[in-house]
N, C-alpha and C. Protein backbone atom coordinates (compact mmCIF):
# COMPACT_ATOMS: atom_id res chain seq x y z
N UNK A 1 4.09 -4.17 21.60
CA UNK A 1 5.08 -3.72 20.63
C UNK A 1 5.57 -2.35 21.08
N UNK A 2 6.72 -2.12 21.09
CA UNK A 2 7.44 -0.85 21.25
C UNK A 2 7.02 0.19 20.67
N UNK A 3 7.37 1.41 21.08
CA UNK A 3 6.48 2.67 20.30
C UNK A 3 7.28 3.32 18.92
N UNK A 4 8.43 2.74 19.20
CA UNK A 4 9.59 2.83 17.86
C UNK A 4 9.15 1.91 16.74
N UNK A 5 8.69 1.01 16.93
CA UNK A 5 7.81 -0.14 16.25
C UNK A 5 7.03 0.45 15.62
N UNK A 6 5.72 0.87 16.17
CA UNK A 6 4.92 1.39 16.27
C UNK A 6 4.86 2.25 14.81
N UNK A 7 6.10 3.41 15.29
CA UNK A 7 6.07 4.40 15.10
C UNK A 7 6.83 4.15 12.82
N UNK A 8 7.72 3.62 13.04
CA UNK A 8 8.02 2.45 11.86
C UNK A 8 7.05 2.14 10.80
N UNK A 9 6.22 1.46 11.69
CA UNK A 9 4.88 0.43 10.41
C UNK A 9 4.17 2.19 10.21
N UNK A 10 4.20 3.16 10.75
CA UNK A 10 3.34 4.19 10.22
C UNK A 10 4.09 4.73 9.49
N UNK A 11 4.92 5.08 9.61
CA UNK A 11 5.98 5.91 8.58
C UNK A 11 5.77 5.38 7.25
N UNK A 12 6.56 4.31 6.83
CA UNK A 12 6.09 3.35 6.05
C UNK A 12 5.31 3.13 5.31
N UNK A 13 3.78 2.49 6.23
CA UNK A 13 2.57 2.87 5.58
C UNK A 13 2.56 3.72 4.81
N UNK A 14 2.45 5.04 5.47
CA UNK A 14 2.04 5.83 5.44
C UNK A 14 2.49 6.60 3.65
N UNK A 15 4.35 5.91 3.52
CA UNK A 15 5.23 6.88 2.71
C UNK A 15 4.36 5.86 1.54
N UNK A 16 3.84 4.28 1.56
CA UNK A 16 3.65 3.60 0.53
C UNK A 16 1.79 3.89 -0.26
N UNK A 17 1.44 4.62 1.09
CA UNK A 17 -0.22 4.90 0.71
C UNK A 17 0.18 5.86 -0.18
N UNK A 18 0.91 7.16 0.54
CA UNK A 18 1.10 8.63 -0.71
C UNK A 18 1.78 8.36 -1.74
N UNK A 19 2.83 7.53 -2.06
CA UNK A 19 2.97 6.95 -3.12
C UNK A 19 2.62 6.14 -4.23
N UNK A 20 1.09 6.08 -3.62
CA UNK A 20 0.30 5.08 -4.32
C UNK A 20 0.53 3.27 -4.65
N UNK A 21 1.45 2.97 -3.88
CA UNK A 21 1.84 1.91 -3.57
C UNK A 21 1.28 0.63 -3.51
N UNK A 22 0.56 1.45 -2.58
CA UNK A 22 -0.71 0.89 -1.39
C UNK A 22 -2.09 1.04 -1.71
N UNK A 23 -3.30 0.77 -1.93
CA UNK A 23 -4.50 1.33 -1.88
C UNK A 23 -4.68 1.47 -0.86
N UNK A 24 -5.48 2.28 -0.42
CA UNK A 24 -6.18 2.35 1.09
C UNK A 24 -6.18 1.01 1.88
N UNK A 25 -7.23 0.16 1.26
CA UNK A 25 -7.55 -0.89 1.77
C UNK A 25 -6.35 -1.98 2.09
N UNK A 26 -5.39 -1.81 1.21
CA UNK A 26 -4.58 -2.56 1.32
C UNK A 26 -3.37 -2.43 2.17
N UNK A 27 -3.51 -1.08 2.97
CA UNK A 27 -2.67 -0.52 3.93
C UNK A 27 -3.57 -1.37 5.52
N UNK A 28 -4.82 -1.44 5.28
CA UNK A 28 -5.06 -1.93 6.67
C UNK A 28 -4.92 -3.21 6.36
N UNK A 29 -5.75 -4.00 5.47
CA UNK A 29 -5.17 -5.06 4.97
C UNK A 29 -3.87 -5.62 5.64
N UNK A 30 -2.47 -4.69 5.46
CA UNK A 30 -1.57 -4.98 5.45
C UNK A 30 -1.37 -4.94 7.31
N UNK A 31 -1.91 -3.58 7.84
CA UNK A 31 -1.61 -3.10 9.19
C UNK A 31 -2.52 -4.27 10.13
N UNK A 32 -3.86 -5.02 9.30
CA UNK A 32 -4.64 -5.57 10.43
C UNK A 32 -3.27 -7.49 10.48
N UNK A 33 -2.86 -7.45 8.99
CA UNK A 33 -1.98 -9.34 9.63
C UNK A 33 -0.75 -8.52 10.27
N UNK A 34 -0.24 -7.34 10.32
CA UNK A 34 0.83 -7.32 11.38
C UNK A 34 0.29 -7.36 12.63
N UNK A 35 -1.10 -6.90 12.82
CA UNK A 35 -1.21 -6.90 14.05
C UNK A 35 -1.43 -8.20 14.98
N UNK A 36 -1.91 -9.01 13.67
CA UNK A 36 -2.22 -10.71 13.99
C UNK A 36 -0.62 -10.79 14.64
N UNK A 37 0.20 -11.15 13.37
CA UNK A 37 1.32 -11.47 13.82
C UNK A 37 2.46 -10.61 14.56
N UNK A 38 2.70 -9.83 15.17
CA UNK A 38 2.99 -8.69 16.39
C UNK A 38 2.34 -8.71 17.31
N UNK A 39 1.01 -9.62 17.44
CA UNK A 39 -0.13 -9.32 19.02
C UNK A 39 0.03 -7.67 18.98
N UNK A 40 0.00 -6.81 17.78
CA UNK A 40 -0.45 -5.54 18.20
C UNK A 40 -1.86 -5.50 19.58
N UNK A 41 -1.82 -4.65 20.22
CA UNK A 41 -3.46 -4.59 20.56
C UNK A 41 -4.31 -3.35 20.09
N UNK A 42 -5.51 -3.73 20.32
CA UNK A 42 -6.56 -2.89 19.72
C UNK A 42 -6.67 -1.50 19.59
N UNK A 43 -5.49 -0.88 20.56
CA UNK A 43 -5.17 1.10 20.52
C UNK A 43 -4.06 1.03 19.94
N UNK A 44 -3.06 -0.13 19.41
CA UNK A 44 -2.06 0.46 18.76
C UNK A 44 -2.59 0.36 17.28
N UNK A 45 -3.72 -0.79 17.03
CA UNK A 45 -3.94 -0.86 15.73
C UNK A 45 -4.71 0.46 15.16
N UNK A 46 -5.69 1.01 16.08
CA UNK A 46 -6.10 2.02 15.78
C UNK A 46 -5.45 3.56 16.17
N UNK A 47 -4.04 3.15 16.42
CA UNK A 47 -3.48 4.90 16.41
C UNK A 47 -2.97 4.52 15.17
N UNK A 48 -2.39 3.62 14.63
CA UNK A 48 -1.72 3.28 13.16
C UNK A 48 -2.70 3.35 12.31
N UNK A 49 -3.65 3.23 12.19
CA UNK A 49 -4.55 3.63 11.21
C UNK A 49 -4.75 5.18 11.21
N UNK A 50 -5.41 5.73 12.20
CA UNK A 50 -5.51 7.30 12.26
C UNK A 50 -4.54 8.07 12.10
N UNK A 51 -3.23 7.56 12.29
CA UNK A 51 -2.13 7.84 11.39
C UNK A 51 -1.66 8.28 10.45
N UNK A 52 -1.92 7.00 9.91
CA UNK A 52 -1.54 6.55 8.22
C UNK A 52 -2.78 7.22 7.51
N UNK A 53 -3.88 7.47 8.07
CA UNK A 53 -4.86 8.23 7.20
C UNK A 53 -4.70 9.64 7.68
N UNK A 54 -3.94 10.05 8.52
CA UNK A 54 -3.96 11.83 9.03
C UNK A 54 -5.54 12.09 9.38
N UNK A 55 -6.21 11.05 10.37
CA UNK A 55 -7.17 11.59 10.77
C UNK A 55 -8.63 11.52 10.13
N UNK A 56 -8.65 11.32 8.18
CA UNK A 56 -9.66 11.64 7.85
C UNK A 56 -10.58 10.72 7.73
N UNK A 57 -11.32 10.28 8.78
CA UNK A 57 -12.52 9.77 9.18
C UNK A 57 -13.34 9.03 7.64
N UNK A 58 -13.48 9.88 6.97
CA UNK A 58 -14.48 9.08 5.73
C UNK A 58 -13.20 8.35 5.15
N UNK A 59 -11.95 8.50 4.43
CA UNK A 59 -11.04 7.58 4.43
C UNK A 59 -10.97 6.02 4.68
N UNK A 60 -10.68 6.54 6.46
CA UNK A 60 -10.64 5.03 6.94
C UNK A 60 -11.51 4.31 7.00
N UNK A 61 -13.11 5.08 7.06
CA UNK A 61 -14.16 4.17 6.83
C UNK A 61 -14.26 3.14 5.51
N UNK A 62 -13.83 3.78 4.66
CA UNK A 62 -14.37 3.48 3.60
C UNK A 62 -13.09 2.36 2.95
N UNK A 63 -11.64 2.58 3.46
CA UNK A 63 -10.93 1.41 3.43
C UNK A 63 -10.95 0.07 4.76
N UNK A 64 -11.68 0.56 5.68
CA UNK A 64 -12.26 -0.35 6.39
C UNK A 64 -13.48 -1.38 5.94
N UNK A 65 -14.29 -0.90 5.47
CA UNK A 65 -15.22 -1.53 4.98
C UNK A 65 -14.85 -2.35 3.97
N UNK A 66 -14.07 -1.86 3.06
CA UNK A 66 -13.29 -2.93 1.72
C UNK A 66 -12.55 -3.98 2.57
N UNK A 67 -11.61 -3.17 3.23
CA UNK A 67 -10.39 -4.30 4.15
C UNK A 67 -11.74 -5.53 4.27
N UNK A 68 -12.62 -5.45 5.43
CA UNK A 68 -13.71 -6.03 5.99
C UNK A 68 -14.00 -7.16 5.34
N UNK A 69 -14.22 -7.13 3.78
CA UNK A 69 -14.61 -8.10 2.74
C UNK A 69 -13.96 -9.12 1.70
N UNK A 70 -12.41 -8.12 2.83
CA UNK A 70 -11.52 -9.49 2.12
C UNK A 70 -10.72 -10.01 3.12
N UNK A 71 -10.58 -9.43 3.99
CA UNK A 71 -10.33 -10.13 5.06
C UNK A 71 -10.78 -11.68 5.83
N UNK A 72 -10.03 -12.40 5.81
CA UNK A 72 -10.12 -13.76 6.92
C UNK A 72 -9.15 -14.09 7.06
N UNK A 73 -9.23 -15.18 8.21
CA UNK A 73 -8.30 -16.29 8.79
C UNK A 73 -7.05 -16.65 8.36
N UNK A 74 -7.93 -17.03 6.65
CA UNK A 74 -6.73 -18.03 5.95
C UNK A 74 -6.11 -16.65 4.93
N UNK A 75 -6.48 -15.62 5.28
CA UNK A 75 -6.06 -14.47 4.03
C UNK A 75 -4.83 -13.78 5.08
N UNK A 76 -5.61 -13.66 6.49
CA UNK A 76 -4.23 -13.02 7.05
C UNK A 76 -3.25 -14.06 7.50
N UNK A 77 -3.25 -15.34 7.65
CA UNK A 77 -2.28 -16.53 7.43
C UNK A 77 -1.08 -16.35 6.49
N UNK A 78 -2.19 -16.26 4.70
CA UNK A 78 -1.61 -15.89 4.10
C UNK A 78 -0.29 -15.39 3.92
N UNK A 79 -1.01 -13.88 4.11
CA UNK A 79 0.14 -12.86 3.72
C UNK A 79 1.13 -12.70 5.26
N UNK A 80 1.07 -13.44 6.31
CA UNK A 80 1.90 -13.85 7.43
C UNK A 80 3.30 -14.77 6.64
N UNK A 81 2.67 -15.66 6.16
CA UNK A 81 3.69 -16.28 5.60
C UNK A 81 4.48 -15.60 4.41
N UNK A 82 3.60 -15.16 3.47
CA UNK A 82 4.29 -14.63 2.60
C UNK A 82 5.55 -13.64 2.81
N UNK A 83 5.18 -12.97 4.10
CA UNK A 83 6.41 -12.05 4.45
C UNK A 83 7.59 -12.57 5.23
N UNK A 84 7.11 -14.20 5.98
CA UNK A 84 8.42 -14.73 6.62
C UNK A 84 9.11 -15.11 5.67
């Protein structure tokens, strides 16, 4: 994916997390089925996260671990379709 791309899904994110939009979890949630569906790879998914959290380490842990438990197969399918 392009770095304008890239650069896009963080903005974004980012404006819908501080707006409360978004929960945490539901920003990676959201960032891990684009990456399904984009073939992000594994350093773009994680500069978009460190991103969208400005770095703060207990943050992303802790919406990682939630993401983690609702996350699957048929959940990021899901919301794949839901957005085509």
């Amino acid at each position: 994916m392009r770095s304008e791309m890239i650069q896009i899904i963080i903005q974004q994110t980012k404006e819908k997390v501080s707006a409360k939009a978004l929960e945490d979890h539901e920003a990676v949630v959201g960032i891990m089925a684009m990456a399904k569906n984009y073939k992000l790879s594994e350093e773009s998914v994680r500069t978009i996260i460190h991103e969208v959290f400005d770095g703060d380490k207990e943050r992303m842990a802790k919406a990682l671990t939630v993401a983690s438990h609702l996350i699957d197969e048929s959940l990021i399918q899901k919301i794949i379709s839901d957005v085509k």
